[in-house]
Protein backbone atom coordinates (compact mmCIF):
# COMPACT_ATOMS: atom_id res chain seq x y z
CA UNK A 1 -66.04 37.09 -43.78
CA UNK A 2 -65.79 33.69 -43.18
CA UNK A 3 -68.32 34.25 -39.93
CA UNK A 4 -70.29 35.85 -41.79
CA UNK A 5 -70.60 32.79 -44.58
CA UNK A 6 -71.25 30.30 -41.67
CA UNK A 7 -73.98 32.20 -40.62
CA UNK A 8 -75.81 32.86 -44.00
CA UNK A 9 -75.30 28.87 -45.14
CA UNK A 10 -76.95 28.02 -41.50
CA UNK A 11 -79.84 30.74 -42.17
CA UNK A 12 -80.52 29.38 -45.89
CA UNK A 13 -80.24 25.60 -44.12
CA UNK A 14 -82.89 27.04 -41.72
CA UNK A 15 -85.28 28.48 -44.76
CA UNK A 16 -85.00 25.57 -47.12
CA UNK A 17 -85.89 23.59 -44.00
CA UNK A 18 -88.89 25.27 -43.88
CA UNK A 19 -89.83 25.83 -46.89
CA UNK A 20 -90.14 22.11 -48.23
CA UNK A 21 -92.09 21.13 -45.31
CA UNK A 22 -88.91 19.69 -42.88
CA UNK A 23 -88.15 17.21 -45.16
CA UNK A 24 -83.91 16.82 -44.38
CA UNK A 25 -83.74 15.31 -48.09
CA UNK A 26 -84.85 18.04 -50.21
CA UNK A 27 -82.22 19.06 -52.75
CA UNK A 28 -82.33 22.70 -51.39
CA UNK A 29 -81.57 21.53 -47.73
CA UNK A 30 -78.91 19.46 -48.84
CA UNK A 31 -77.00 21.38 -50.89
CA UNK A 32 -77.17 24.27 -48.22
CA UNK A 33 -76.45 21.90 -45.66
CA UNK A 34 -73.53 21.12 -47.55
CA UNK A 35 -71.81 24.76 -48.00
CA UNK A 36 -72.95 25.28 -44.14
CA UNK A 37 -70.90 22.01 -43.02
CA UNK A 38 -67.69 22.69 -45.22
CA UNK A 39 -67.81 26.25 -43.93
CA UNK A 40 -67.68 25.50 -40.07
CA UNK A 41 -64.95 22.67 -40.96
CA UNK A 42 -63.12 26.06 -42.33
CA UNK A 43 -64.18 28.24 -39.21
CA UNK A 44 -63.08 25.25 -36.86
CA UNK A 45 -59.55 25.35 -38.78
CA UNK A 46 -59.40 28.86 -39.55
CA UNK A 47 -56.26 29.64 -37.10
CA UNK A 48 -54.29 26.12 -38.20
CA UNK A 49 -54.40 26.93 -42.25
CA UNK A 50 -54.71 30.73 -42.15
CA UNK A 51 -58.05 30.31 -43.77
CA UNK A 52 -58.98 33.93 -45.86
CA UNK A 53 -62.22 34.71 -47.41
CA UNK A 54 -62.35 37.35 -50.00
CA UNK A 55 -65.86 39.37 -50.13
CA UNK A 56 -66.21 38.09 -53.61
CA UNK A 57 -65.97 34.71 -52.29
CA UNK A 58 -69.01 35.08 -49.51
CA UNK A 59 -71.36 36.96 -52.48
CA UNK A 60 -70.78 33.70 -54.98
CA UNK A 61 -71.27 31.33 -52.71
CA UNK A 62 -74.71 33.24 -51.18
CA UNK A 63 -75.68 34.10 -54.67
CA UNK A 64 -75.53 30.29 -55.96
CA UNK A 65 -77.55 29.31 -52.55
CA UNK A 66 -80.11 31.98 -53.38
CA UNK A 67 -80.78 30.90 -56.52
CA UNK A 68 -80.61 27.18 -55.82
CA UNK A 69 -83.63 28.18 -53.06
CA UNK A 70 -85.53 30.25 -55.40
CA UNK A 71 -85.61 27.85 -58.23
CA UNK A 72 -86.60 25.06 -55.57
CA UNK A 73 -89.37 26.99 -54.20
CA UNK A 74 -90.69 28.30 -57.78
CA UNK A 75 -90.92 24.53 -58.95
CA UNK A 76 -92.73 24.05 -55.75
CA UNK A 77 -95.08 26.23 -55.85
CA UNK A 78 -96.04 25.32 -59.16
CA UNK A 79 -96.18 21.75 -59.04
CA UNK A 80 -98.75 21.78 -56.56
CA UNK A 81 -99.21 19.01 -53.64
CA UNK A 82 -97.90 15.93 -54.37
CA UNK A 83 -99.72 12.57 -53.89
CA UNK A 84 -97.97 10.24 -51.09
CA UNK A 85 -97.54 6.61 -52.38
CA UNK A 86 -97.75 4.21 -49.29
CA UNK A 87 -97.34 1.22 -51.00
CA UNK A 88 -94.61 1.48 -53.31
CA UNK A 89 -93.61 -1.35 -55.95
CA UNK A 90 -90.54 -2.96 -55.13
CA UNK A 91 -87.91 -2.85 -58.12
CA UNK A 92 -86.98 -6.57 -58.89
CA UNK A 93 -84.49 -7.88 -60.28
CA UNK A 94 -84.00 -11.48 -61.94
CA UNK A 95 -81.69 -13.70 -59.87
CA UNK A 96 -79.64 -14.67 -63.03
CA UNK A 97 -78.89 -10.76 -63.45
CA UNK A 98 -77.73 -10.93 -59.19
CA UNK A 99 -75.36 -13.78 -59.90
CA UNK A 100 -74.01 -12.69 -63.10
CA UNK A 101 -73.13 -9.63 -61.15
CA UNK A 102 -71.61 -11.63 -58.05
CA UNK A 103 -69.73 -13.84 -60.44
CA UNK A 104 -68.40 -10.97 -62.49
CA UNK A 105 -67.18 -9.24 -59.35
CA UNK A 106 -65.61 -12.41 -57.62
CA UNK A 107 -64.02 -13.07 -61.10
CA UNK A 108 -62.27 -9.60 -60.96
CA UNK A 109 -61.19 -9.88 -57.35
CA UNK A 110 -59.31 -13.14 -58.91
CA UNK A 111 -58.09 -11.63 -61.50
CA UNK A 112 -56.52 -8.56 -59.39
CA UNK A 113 -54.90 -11.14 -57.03
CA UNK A 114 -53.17 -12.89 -60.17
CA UNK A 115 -52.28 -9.41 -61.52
CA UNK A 116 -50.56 -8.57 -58.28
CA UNK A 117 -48.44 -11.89 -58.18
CA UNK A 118 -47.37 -11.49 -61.76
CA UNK A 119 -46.29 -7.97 -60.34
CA UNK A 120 -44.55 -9.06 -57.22
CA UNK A 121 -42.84 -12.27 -58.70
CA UNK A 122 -41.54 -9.64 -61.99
CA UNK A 123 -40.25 -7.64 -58.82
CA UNK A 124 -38.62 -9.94 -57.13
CA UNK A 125 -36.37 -11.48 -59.90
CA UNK A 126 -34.93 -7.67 -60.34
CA UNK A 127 -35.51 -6.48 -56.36
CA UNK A 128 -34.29 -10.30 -54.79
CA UNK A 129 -36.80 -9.77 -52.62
CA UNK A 130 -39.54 -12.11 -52.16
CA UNK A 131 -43.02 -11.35 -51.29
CA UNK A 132 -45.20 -14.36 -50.10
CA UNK A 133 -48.46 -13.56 -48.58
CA UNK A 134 -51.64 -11.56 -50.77
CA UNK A 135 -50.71 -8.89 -47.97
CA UNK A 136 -47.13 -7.86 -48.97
CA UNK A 137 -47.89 -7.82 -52.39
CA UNK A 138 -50.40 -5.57 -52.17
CA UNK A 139 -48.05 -3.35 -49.64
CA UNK A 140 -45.58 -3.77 -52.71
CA UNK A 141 -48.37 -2.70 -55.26
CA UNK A 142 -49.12 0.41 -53.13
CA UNK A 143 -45.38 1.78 -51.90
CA UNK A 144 -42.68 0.66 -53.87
CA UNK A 145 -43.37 -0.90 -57.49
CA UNK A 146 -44.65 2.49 -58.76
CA UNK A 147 -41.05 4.66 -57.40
CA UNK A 148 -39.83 1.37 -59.58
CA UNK A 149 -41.68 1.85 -62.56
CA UNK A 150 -41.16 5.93 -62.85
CA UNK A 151 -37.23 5.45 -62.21
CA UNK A 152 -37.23 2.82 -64.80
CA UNK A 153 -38.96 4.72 -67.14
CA UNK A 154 -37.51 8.17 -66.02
CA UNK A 155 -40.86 9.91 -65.43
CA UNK A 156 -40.11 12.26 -63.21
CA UNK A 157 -42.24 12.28 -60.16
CA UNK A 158 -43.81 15.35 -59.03
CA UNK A 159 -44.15 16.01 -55.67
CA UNK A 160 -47.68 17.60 -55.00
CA UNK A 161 -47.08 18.50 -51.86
CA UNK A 162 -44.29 20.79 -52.78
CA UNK A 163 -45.36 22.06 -55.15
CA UNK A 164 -48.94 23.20 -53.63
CA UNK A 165 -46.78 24.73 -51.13
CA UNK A 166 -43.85 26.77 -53.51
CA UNK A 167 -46.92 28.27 -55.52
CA UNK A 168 -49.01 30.95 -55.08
CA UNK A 169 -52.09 29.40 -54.13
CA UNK A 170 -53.67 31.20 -51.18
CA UNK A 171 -55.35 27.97 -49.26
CA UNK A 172 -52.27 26.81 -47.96
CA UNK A 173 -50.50 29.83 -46.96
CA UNK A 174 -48.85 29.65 -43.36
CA UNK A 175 -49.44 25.53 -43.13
CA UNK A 176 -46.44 23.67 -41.61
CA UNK A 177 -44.07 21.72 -42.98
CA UNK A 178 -46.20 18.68 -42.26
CA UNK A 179 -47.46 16.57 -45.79
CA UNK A 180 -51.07 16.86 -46.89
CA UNK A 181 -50.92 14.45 -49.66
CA UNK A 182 -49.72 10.97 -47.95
CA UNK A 183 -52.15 8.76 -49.56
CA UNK A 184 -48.66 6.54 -50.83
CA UNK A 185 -45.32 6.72 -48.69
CA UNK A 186 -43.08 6.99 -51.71
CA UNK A 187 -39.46 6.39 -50.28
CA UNK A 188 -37.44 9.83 -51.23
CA UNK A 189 -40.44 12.06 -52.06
CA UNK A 190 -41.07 13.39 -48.83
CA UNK A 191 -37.88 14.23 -46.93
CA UNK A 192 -39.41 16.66 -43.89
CA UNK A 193 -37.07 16.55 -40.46
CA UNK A 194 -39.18 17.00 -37.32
């Protein structure tokens, strides 16, 4: 089925392609484009996450393409030929506005960097660590305040990984015991042995 879905997206990338004229930036070639492109990322990984597509699955997903093509060609058809503008008006904006923006974002940026020193130095009188430079503070900020914070508070912490893998949720059937979800190394949340 999942061949099968590959080849459909790529024939409806192929017909909206055509049908607005080649133009790559059409909303119909792009949102085919799109299904075709995550389905071959799921073909090319099929065998490493035991990738299973459901009839159902391949009829939704070719159903909501169909009828993304035929509303795109309807509105099309009866809006005629468009005029081509070849000198378009550029959209200015008033130089105050540009550095009202720049000051407002440098002005966060400061504020962030204060925010994490407050952090680190509250840290380090309970840790006795110190952390000097901007770059260990924000290594602080990303690992090891937050396992802080939710032990301090008792939160418990919930380990997504696990707990994608210990339910019944048929994507990651037959994946290894590798993590997924590493965006932050929390110390003692993922305990795997290679």
């Amino acid at each position: 089925m999942l061949y099968l879905l590959c080849v459909i997206t790529f024939a409806f990338v192929i017909l909206n392609f055509k049908l607005n004229k080649k133009d790559w930036m059409a909303p119909a070639v792009i949102f085919s484009a799109v299904f075709f492109l995550y389905t071959f990322g799921c073909v090319i990984e099929k065998n490493a996450y035991d990738i299973v597509f459901i009839p159902m699955t391949v009829f939704v997903i070719t159903a909501g393409i169909a009828v993304f093509t035929l509303v795109t060609w309807a509105i099309e058809r009866s809006a005629g030929e468009t005029a081509v503008v070849r000198n378009p008006q550029p959209i200015e904006f008033h130089n105050a506005y540009v550095v009202l923006l720049i000051i407002a974002q440098l002005l966060s940026i400061i504020f962030f960097i204060k925010y994490l020193g407050n952090l680190a130095d509250a840290y380090s009188v309970i840790s006795g660590e110190t952390y000097a430079g901007l770059g260990s503070k924000i290594e602080l900020y990303d690992t090891n305040i937050f396992n802080y914070i939710f032990t301090y508070v008792g939160a418990p912490i919930v380990n997504l990984d696990t707990f994608l893998r210990t339910s019944d949720i048929t994507f990651f059937r037959g994946v290894p015991d590798s993590p997924i979800f590493v965006a932050h190394n929390f110390s003692g949340l993922y305990a795997y042995q290679v």
